[in-house]
PDB file of N, CA and C in Angstrom:
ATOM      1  N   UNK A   1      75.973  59.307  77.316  1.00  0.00           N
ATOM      2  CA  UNK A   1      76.359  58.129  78.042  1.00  0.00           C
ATOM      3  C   UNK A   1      77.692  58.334  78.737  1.00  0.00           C
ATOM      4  N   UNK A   2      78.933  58.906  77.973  1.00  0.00           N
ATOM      5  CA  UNK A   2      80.097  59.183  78.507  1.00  0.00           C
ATOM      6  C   UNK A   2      79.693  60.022  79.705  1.00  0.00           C
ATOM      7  N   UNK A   3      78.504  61.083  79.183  1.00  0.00           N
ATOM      8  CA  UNK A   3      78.741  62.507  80.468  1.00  0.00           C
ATOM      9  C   UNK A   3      78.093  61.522  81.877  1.00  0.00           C
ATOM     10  N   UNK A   4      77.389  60.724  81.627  1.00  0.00           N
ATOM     11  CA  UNK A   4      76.697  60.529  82.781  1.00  0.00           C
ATOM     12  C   UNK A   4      77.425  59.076  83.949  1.00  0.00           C
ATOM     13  N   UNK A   5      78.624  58.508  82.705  1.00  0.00           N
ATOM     14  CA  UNK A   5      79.520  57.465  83.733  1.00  0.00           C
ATOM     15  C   UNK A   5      80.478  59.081  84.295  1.00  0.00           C
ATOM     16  N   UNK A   6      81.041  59.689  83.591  1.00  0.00           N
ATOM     17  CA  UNK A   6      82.179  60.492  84.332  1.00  0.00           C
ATOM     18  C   UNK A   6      81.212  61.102  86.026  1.00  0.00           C
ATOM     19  N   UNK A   7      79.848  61.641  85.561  1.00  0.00           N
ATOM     20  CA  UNK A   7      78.904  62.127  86.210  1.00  0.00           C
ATOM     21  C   UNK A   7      79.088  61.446  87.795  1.00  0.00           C
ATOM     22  N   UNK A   8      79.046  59.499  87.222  1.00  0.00           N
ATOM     23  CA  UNK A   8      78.853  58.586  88.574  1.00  0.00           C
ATOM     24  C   UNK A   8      79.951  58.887  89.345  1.00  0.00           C
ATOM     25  N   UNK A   9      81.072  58.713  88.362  1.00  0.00           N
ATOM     26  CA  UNK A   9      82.721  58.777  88.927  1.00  0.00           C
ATOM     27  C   UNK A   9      82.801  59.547  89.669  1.00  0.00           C
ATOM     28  N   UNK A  10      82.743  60.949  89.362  1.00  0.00           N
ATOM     29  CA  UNK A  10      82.979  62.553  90.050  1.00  0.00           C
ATOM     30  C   UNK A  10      81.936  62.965  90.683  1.00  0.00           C
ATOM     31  N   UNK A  11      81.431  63.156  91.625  1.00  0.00           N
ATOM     32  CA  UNK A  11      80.208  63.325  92.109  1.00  0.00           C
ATOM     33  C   UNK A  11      80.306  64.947  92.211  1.00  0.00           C
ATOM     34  N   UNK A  12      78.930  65.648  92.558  1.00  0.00           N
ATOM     35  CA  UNK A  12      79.020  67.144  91.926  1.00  0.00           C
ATOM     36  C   UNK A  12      79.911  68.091  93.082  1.00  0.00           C
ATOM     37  N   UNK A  13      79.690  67.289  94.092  1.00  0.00           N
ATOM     38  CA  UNK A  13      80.619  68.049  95.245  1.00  0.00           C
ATOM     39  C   UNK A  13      81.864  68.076  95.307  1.00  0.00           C
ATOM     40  N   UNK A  14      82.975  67.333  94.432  1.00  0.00           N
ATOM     41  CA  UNK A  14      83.833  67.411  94.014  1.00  0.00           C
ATOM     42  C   UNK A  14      84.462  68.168  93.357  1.00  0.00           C
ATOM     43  N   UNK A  15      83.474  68.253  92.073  1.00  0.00           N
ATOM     44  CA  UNK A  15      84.048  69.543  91.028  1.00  0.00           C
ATOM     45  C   UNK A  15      83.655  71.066  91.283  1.00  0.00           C
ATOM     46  N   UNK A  16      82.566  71.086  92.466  1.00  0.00           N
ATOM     47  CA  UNK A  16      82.207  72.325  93.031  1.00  0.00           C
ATOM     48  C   UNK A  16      83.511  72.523  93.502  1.00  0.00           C
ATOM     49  N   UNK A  17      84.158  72.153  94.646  1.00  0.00           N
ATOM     50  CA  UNK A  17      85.264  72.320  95.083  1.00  0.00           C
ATOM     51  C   UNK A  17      86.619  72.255  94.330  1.00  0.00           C
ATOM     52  N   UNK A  18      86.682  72.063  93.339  1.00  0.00           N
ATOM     53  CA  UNK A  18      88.197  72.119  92.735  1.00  0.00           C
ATOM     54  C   UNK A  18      87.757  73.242  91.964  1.00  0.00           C
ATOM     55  N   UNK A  19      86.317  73.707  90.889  1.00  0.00           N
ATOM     56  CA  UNK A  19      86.096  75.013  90.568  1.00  0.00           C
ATOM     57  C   UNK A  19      86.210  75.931  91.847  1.00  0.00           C
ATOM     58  N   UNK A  20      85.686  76.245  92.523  1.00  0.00           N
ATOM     59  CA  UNK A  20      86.095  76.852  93.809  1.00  0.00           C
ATOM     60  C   UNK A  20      87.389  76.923  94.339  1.00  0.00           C
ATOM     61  N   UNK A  21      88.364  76.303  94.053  1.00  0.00           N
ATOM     62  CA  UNK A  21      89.818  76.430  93.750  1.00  0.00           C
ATOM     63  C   UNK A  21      90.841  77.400  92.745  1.00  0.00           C
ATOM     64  N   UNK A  22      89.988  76.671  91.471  1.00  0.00           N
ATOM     65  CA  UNK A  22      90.234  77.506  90.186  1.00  0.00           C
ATOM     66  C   UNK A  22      89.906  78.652  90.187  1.00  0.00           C
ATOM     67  N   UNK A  23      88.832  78.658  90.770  1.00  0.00           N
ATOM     68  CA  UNK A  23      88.378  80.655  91.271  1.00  0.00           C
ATOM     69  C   UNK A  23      89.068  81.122  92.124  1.00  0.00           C
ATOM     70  N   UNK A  24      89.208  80.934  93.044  1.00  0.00           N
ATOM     71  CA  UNK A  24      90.743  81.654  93.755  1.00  0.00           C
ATOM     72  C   UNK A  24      91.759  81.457  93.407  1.00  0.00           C
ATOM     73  N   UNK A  25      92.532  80.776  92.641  1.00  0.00           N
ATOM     74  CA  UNK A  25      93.822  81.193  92.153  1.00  0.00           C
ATOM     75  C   UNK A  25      93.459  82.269  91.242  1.00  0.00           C
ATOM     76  N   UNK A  26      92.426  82.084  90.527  1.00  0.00           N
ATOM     77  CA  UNK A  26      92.239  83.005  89.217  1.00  0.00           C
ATOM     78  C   UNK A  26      92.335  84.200  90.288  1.00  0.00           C
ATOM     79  N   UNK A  27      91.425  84.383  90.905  1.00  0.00           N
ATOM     80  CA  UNK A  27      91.388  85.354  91.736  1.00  0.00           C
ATOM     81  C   UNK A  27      92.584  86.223  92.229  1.00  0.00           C
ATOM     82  N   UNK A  28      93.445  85.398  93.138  1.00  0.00           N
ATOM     83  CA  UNK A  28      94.973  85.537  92.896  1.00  0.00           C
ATOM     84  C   UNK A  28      95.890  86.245  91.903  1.00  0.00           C
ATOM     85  N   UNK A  29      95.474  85.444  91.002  1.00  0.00           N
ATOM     86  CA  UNK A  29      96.535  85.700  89.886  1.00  0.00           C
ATOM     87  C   UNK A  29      96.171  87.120  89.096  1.00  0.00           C
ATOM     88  N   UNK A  30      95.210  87.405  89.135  1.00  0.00           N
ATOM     89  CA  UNK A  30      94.158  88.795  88.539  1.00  0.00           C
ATOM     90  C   UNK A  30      94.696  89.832  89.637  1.00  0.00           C
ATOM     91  N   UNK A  31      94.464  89.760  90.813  1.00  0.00           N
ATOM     92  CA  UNK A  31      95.083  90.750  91.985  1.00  0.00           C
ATOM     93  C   UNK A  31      96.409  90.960  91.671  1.00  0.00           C
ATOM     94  N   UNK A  32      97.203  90.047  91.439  1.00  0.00           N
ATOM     95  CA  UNK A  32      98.611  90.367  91.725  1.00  0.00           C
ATOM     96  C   UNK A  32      99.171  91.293  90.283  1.00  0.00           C
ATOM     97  N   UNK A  33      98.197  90.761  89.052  1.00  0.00           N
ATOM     98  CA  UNK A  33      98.428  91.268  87.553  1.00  0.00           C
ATOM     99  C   UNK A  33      98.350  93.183  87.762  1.00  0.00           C
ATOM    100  N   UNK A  34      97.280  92.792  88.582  1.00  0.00           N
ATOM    101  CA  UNK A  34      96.590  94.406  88.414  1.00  0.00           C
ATOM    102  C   UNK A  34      97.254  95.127  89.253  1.00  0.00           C
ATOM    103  N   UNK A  35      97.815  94.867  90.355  1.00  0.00           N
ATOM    104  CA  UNK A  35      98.898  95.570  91.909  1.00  0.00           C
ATOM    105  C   UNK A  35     100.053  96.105  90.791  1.00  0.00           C
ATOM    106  N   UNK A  36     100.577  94.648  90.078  1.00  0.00           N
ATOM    107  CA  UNK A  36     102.010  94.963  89.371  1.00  0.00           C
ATOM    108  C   UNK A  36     102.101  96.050  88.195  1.00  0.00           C
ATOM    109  N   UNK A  37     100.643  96.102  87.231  1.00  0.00           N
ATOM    110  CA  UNK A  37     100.201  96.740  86.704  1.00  0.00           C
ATOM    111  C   UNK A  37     100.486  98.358  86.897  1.00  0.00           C
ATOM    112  N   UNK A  38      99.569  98.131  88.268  1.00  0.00           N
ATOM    113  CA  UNK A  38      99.466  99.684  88.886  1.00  0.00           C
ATOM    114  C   UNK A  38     100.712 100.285  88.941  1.00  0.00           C
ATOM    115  N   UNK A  39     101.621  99.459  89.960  1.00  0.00           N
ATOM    116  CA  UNK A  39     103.173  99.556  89.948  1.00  0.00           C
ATOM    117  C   UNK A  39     103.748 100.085  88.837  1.00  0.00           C
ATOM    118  N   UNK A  40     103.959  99.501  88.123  1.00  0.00           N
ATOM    119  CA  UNK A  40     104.488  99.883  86.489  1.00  0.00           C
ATOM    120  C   UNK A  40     104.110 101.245  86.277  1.00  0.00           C
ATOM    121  N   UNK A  41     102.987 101.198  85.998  1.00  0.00           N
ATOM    122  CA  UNK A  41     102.537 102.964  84.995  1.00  0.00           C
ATOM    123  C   UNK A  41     102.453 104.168  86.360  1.00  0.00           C
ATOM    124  N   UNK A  42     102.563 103.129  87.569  1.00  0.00           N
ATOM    125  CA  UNK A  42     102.914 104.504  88.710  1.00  0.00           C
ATOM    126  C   UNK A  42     103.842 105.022  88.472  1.00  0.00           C
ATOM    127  N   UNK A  43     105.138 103.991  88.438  1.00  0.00           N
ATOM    128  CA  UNK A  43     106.699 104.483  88.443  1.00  0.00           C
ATOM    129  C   UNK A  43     107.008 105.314  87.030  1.00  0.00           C
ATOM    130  N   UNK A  44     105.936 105.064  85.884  1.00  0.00           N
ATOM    131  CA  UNK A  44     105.895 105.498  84.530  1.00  0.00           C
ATOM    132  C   UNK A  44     105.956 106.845  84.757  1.00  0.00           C
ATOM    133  N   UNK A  45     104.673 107.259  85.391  1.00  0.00           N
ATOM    134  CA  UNK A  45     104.412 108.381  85.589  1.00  0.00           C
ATOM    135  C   UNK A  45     105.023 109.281  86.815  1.00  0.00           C
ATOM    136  N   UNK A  46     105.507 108.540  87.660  1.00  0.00           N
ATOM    137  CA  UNK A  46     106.668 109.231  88.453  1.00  0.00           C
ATOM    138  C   UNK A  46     107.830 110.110  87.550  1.00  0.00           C
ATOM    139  N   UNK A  47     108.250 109.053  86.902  1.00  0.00           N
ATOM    140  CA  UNK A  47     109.380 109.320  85.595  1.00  0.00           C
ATOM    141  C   UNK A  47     109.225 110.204  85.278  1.00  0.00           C
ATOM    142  N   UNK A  48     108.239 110.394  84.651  1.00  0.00           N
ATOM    143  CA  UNK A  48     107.401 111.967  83.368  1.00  0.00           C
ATOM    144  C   UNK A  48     107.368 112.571  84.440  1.00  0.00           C
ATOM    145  N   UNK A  49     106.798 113.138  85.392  1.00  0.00           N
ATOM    146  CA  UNK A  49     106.020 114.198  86.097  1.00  0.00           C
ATOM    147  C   UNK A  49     107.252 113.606  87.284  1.00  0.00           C
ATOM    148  N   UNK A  50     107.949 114.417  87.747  1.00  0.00           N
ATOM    149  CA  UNK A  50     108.587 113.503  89.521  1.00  0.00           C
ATOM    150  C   UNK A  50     107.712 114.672  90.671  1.00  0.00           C
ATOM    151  N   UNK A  51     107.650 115.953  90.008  1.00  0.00           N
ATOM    152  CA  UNK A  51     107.071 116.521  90.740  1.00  0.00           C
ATOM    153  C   UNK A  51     105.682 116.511  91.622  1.00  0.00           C
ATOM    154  N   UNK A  52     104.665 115.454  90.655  1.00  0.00           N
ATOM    155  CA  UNK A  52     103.685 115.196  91.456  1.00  0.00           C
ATOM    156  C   UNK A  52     103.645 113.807  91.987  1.00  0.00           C
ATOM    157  N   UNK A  53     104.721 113.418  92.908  1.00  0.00           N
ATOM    158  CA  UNK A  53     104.996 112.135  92.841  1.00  0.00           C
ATOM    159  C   UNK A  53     104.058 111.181  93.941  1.00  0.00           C
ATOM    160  N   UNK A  54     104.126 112.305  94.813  1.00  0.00           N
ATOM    161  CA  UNK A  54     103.447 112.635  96.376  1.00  0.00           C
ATOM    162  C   UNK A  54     101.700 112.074  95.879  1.00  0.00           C
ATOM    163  N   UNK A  55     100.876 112.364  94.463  1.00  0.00           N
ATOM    164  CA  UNK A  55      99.837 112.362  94.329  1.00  0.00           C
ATOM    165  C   UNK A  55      99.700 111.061  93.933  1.00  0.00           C
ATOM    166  N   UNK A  56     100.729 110.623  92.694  1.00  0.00           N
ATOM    167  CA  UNK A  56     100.534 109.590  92.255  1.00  0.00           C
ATOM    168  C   UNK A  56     100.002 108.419  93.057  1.00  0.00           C
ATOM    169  N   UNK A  57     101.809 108.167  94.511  1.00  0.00           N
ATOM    170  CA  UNK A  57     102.223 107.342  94.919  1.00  0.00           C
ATOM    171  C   UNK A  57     100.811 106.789  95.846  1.00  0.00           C
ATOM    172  N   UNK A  58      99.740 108.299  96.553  1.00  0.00           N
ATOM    173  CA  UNK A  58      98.918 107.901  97.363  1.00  0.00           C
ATOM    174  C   UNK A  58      98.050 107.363  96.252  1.00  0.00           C
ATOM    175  N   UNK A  59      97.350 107.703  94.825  1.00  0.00           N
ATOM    176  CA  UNK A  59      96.570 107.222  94.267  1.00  0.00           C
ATOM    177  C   UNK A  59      96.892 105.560  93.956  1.00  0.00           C
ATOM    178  N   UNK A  60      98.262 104.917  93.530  1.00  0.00           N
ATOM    179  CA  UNK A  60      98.507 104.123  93.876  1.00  0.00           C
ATOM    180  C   UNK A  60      97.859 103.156  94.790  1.00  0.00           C
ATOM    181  N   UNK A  61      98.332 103.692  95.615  1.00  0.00           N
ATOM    182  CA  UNK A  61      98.406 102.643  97.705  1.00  0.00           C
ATOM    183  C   UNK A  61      96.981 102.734  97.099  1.00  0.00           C
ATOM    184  N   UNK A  62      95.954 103.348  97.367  1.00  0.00           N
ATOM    185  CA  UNK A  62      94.366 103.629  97.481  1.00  0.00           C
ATOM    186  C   UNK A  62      93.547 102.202  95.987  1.00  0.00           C
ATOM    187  N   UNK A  63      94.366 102.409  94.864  1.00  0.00           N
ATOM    188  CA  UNK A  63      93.463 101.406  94.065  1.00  0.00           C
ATOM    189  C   UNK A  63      94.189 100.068  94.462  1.00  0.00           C
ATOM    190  N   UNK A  64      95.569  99.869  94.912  1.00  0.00           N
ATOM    191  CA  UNK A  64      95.959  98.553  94.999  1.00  0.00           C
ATOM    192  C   UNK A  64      95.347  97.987  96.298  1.00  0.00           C
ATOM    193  N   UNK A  65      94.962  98.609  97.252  1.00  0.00           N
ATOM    194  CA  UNK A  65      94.209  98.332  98.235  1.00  0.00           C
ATOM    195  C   UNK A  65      92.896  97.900  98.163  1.00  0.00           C
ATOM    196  N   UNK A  66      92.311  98.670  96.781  1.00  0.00           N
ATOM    197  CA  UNK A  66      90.646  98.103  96.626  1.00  0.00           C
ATOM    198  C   UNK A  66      91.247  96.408  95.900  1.00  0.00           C
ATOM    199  N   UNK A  67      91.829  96.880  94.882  1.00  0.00           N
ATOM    200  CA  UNK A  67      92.196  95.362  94.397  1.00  0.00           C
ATOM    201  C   UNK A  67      92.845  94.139  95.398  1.00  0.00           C
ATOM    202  N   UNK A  68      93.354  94.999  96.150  1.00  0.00           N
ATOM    203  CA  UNK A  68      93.577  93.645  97.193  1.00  0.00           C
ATOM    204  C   UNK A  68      92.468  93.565  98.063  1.00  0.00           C
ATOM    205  N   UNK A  69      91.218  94.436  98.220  1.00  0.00           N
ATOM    206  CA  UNK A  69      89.846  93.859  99.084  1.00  0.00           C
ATOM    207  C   UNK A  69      89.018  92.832  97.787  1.00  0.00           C
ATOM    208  N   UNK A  70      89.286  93.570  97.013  1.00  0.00           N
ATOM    209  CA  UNK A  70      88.473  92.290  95.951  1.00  0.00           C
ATOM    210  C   UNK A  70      88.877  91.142  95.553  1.00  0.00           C
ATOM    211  N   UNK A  71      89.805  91.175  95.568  1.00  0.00           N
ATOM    212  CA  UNK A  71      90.990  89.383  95.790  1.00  0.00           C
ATOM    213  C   UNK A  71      90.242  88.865  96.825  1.00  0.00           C
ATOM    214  N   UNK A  72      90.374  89.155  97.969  1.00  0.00           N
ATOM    215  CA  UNK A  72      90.286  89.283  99.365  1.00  0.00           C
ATOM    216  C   UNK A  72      88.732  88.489  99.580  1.00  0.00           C
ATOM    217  N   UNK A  73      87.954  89.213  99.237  1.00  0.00           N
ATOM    218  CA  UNK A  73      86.310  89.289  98.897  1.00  0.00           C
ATOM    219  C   UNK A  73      86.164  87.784  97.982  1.00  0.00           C
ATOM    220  N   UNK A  74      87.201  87.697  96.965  1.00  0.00           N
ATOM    221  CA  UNK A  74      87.008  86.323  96.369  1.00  0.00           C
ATOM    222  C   UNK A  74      87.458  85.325  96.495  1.00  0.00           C
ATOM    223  N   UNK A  75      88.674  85.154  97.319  1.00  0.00           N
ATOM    224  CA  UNK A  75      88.592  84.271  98.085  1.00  0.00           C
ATOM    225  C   UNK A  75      88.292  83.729  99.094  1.00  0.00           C
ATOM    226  N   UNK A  76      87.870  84.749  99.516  1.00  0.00           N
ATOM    227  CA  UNK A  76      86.544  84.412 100.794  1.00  0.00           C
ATOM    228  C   UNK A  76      85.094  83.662 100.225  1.00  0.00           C
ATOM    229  N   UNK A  77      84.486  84.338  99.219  1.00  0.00           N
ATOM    230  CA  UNK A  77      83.314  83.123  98.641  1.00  0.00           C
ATOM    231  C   UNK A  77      84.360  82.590  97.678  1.00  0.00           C
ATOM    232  N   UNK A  78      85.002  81.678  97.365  1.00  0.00           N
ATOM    233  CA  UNK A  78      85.438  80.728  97.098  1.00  0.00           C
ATOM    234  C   UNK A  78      85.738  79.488  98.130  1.00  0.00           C
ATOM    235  N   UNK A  79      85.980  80.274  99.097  1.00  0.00           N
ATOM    236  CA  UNK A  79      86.317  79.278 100.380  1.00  0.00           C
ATOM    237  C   UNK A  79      84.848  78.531 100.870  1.00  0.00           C
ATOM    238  N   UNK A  80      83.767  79.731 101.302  1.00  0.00           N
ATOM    239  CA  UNK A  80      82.510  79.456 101.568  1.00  0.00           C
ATOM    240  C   UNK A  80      81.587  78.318 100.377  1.00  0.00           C
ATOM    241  N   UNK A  81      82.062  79.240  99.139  1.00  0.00           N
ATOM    242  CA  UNK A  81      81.629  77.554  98.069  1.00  0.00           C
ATOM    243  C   UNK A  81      81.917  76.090  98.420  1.00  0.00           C
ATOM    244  N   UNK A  82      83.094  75.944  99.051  1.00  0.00           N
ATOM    245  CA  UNK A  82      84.243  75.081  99.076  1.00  0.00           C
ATOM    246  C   UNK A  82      83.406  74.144 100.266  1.00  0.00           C
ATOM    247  N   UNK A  83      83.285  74.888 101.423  1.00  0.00           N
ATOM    248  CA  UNK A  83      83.180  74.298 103.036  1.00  0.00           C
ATOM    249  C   UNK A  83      81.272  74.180 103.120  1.00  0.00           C
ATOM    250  N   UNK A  84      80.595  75.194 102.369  1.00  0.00           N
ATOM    251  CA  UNK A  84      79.321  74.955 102.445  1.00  0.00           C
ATOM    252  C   UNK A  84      78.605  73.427 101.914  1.00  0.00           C
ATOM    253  N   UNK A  85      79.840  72.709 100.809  1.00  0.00           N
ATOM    254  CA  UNK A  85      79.115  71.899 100.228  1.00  0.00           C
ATOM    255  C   UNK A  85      79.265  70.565 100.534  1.00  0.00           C
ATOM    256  N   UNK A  86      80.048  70.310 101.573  1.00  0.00           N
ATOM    257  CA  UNK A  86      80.346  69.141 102.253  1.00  0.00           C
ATOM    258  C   UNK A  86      79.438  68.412 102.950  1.00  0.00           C
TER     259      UNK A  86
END
């Protein structure tokens, strides 16, 4: 009985769109964890090894770049969730 007055209140296109919100920040917030991440144990391993620094630094750039297309990628269908359901 409760689920189905909140149900009347909030209609489903509503909470599609604020989940569709919550998924891109999450989204967000997961990209930026994993960039800073990378960052960290790059410079780690700069430290230890300086000599192969040249290898690291490009392996680096190359995964923070996929992680920023997959951010990228999810907030794009998050947006499309968002605008399709209007």
């Amino acid at each position: 009985m409760l689920l189905s007055l909140f149900l009347q209140v909030v209609n489903s296109v509503g909470l599609a769109v604020m989940g569709a919100g919550i998924g891109a920040g999450l989204a967000i917030i997961g990209a930026g964890l994993g960039i800073g991440r990378i960052g960290g144990s790059a410079m780690d391993a700069i430290g230890r090894q300086p000599e192969a620094s040249g290898k690291i630094q490009t392996a680096m750039l190359i995964v923070a770049a996929l992680i920023e297309g997959a951010a990228l990628f999810a907030v794009v269908v998050c947006l499309l969730i968002a605008l399709n359901l209007k």
